[in-house]
PDB file of N, CA and C in Angstrom:
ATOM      1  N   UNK A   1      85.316 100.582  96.350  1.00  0.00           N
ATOM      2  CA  UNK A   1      86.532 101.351  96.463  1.00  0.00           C
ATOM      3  C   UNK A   1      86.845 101.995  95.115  1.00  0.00           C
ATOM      4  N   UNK A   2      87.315 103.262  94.806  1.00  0.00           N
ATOM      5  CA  UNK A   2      87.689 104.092  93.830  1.00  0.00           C
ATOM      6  C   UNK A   2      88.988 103.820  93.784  1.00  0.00           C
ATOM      7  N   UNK A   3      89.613 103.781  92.455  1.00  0.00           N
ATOM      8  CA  UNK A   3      90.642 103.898  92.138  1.00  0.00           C
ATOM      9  C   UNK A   3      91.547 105.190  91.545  1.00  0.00           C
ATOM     10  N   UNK A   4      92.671 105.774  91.615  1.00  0.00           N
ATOM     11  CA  UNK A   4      93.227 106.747  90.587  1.00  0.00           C
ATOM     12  C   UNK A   4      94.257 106.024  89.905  1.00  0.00           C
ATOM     13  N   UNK A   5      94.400 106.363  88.919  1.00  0.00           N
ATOM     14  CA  UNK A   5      94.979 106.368  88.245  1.00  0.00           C
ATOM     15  C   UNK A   5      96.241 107.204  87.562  1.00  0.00           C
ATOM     16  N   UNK A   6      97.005 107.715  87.533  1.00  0.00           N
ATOM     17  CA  UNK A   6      98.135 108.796  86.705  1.00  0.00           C
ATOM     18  C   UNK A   6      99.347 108.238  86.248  1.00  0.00           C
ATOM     19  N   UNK A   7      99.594 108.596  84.843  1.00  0.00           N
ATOM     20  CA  UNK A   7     100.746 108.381  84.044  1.00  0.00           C
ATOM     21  C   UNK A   7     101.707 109.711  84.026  1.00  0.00           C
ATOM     22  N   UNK A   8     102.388 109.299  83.942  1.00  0.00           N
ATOM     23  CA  UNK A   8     104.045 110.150  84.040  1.00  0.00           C
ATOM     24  C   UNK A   8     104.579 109.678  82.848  1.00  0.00           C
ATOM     25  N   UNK A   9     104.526 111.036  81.900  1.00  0.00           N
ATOM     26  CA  UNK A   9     105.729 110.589  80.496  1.00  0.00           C
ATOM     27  C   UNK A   9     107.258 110.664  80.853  1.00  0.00           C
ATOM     28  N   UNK A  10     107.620 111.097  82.480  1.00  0.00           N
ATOM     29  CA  UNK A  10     108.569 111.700  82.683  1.00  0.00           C
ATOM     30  C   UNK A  10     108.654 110.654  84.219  1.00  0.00           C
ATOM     31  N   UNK A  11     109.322 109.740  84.059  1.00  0.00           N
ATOM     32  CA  UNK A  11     110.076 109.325  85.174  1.00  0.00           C
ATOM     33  C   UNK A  11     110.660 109.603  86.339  1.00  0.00           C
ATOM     34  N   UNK A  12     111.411 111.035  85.963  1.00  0.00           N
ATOM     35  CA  UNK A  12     112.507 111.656  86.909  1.00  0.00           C
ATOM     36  C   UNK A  12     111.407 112.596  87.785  1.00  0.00           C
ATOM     37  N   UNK A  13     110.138 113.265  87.122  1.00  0.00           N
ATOM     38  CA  UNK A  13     108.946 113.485  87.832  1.00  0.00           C
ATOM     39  C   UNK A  13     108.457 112.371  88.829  1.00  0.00           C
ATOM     40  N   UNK A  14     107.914 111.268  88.359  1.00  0.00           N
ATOM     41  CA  UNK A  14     107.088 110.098  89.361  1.00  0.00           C
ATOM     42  C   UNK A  14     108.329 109.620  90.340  1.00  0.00           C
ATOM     43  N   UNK A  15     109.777 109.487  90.091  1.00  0.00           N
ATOM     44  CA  UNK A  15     110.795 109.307  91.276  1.00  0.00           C
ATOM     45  C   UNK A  15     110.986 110.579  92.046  1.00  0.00           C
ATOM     46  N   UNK A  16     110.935 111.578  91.867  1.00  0.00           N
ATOM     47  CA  UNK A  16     110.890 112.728  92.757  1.00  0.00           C
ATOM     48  C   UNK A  16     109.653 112.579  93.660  1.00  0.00           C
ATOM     49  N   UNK A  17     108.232 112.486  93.296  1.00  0.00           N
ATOM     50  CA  UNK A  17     107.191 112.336  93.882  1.00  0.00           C
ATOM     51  C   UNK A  17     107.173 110.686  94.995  1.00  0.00           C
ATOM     52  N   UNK A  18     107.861 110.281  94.244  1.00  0.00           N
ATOM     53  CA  UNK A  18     107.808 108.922  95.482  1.00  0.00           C
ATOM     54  C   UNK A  18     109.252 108.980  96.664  1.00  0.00           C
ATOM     55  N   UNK A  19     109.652 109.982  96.395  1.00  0.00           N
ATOM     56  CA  UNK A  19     111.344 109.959  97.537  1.00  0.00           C
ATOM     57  C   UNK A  19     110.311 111.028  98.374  1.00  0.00           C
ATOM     58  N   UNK A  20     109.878 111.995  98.402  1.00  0.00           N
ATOM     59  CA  UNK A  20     109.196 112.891  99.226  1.00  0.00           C
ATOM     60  C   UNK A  20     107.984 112.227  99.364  1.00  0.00           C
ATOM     61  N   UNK A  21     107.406 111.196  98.757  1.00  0.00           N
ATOM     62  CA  UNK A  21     106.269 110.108  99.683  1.00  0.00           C
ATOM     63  C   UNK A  21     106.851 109.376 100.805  1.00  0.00           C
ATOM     64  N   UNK A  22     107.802 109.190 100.609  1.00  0.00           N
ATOM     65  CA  UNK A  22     109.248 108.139 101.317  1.00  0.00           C
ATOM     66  C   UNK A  22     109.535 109.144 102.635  1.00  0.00           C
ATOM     67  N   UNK A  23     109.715 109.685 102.435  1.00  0.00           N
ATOM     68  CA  UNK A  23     110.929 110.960 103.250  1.00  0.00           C
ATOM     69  C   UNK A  23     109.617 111.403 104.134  1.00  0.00           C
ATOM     70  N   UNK A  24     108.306 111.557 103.639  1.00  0.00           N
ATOM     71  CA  UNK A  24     107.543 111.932 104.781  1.00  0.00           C
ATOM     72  C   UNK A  24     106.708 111.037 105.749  1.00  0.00           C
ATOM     73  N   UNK A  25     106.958 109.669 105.111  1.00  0.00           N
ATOM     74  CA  UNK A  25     106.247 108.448 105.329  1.00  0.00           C
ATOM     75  C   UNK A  25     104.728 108.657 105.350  1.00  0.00           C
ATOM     76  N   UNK A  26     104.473 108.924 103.739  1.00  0.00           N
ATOM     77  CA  UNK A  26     103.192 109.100 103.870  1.00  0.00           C
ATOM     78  C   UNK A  26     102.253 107.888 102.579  1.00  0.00           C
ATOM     79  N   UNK A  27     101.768 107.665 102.217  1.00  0.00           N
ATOM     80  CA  UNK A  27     101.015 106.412 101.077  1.00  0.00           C
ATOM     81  C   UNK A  27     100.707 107.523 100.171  1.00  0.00           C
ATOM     82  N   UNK A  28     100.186 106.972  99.277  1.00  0.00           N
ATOM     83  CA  UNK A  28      99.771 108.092  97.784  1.00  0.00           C
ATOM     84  C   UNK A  28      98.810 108.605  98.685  1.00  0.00           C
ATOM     85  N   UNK A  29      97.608 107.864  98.837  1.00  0.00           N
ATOM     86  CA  UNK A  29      96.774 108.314  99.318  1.00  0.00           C
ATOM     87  C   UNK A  29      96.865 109.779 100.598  1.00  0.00           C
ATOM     88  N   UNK A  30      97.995 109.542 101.337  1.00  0.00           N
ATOM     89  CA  UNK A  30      98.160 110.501 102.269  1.00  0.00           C
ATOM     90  C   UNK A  30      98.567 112.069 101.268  1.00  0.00           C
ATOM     91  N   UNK A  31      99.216 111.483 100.806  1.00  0.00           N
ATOM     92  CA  UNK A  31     100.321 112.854  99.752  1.00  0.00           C
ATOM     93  C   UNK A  31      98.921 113.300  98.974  1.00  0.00           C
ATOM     94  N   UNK A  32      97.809 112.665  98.719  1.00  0.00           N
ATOM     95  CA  UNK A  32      97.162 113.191  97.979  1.00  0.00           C
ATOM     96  C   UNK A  32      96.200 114.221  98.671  1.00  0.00           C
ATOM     97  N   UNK A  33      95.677 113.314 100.051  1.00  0.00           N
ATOM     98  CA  UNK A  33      94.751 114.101 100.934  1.00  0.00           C
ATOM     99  C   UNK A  33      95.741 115.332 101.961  1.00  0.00           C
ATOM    100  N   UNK A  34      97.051 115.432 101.784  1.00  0.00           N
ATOM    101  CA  UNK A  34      97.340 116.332 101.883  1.00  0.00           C
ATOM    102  C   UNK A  34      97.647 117.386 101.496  1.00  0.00           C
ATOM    103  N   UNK A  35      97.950 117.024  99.690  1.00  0.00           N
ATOM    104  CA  UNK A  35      98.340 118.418  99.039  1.00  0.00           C
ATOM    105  C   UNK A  35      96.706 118.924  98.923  1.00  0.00           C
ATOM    106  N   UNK A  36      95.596 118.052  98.960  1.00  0.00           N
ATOM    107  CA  UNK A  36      93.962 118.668  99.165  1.00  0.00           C
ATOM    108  C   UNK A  36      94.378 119.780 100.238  1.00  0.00           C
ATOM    109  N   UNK A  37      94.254 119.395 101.606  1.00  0.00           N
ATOM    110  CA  UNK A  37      93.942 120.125 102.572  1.00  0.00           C
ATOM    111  C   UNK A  37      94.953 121.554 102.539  1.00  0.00           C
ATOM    112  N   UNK A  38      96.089 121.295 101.810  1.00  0.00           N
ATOM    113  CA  UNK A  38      97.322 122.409 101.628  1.00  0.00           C
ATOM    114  C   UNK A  38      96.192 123.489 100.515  1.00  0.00           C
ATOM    115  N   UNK A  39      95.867 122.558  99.376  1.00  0.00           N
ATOM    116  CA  UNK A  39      95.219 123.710  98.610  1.00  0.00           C
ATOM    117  C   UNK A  39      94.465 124.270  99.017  1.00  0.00           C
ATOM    118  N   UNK A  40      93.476 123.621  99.839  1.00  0.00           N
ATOM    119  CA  UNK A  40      92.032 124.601 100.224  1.00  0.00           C
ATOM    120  C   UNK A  40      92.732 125.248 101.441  1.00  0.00           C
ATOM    121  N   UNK A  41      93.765 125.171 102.169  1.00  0.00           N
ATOM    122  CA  UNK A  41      93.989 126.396 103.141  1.00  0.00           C
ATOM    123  C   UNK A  41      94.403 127.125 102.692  1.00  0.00           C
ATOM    124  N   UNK A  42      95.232 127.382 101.513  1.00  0.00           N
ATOM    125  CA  UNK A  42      95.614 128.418 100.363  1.00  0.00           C
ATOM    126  C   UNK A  42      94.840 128.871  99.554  1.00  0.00           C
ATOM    127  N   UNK A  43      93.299 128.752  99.235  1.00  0.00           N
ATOM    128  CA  UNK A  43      92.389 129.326  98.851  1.00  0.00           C
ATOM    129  C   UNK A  43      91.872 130.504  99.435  1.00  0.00           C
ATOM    130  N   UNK A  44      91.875 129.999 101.358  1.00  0.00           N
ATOM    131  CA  UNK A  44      90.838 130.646 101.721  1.00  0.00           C
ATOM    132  C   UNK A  44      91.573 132.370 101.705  1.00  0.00           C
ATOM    133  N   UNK A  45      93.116 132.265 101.278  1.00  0.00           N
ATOM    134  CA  UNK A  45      93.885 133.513 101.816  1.00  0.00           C
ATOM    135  C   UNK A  45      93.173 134.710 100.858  1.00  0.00           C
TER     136      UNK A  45
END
């Protein structure tokens, strides 16, 4: 299993990112494989 890792010098950043993990009921992992699939459908434009 792979791990990530990310630091936040900025708090009020990593609590914004976890209330809209919350609010969509999604795991890091989801929020991550979704802002993927968001970027590459915004590539192909």
């Amino acid at each position: 299993m792979k791990y990530v890792k990310i630091e936040f010098k900025n708090k009020s950043q990593y609590e914004g990112l976890k209330e809209t993990k919350k609010r969509h009921g999604l795991t890091w992992k989801g929020m991550l494989l979704h802002a993927q699939r968001e970027l590459d459908s915004n590539s192909a434009d």
